[in-house]
Protein backbone atom coordinates (compact mmCIF):
# COMPACT_ATOMS: atom_id res chain seq x y z
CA UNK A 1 90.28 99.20 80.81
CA UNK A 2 93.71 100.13 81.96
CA UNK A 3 96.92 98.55 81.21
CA UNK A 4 99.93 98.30 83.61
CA UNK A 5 103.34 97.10 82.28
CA UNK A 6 106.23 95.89 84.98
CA UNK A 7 109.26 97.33 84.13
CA UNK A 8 110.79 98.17 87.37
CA UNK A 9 113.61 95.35 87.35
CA UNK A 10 117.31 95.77 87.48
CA UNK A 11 118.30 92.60 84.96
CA UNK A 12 121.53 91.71 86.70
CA UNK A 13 120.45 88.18 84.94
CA UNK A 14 121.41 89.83 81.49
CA UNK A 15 124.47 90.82 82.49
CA UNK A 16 126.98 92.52 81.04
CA UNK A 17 123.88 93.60 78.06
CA UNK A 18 122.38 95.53 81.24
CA UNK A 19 125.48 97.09 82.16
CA UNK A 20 124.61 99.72 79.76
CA UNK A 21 121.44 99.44 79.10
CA UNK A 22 118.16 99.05 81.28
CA UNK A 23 117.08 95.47 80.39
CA UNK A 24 113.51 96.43 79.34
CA UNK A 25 114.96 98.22 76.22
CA UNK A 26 117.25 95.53 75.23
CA UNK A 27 116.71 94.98 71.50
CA UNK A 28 114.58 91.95 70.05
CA UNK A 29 114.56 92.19 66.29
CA UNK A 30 115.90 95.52 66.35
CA UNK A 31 113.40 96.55 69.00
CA UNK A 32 113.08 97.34 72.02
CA UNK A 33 111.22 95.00 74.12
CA UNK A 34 109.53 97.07 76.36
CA UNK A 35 107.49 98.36 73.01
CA UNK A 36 106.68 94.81 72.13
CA UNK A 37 104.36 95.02 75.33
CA UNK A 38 103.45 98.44 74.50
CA UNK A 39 101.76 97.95 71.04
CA UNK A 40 100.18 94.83 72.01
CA UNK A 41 98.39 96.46 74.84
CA UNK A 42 97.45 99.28 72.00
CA UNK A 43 96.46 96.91 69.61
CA UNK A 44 94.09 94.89 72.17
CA UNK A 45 91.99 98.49 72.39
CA UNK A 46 93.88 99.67 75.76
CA UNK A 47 94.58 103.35 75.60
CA UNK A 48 95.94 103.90 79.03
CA UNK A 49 99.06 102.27 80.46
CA UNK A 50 100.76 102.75 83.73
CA UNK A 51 104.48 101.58 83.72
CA UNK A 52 106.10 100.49 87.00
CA UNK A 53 109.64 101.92 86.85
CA UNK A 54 112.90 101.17 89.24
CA UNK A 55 116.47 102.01 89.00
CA UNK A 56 116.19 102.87 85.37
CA UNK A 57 113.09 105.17 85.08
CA UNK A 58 114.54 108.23 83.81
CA UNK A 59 116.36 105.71 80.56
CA UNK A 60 112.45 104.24 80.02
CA UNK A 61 110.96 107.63 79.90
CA UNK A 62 113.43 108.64 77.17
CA UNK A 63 112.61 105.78 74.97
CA UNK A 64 108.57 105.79 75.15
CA UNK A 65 107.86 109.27 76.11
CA UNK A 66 103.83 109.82 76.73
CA UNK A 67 103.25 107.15 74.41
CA UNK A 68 101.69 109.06 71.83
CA UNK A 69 103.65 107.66 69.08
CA UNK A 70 102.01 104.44 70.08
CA UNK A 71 98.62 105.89 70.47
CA UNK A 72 98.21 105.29 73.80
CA UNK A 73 98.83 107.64 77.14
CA UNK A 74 101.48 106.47 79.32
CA UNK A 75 101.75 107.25 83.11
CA UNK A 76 104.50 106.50 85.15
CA UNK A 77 104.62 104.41 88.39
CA UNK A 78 107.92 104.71 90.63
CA UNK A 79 108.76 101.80 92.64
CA UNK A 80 111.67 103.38 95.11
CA UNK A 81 113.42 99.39 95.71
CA UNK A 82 112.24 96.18 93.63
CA UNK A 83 109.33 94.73 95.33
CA UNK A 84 108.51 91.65 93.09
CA UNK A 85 105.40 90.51 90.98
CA UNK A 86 103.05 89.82 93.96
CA UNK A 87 102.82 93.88 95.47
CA UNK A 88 102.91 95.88 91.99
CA UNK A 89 99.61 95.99 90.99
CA UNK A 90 98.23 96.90 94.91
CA UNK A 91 101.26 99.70 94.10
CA UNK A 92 99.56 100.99 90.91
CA UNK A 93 96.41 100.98 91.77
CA UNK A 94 96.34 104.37 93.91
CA UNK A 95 97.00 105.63 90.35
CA UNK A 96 93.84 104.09 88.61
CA UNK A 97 90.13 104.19 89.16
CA UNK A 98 89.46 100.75 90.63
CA UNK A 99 86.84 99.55 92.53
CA UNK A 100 88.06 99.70 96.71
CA UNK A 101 87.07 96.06 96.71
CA UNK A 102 89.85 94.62 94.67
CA UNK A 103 92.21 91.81 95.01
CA UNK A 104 94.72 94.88 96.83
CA UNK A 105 92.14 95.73 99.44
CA UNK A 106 92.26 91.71 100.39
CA UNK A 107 96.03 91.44 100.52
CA UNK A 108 97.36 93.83 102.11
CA UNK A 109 94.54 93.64 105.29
């Protein structure tokens, strides 16, 4: 099983924290809280995550790398303008293995 991990958001809501920082590294308890996602995914067995990146992909690369430190692989998922919850995963998945009959065949026919 795969995990995929939305991160592809601007956070003008968090403004002025996201003025300097992309919103997904913002620190909770001295963490980032993109990581918080990260190890739970690891920690549920998943050892391969994609992660949908926007605006700030290059800033979310820097920070979790190929997610070996977490013990997981990481793959990257560029989203070129913010589409929203509902189109993300039918994004992702020309990046995974699934099955052609999946809730993204459906949807977007």
């Amino acid at each position: 099983m795969k995990g995929l991990i939305l991160s592809g958001g601007r956070g003008t809501r968090l403004r002025p924290i996201t003025f300097t920082s992309a919103k997904q590294l913002v620190p909770v308890a001295n963490k980032p809280i993109l990581f918080y996602g990260i190890e739970a995914l690891a920690a549920s067995g998943i050892r391969e995550i994609g992660i949908v990146v926007g605006d700030t992909r290059q800033e979310i690369r820097d920070a979790v790398g190929d997610g070996s430190r977490f013990g997981v692989s990481v793959t990257y998922i560029e989203q070129e303008a913010p589409l929203g919850l509902g189109p993300t995963p039918c994004s992702s998945r020309s990046r995974s293995s699934a099955p052609s009959r999946s809730a993204c065949t459906w949807a977007t026919t």
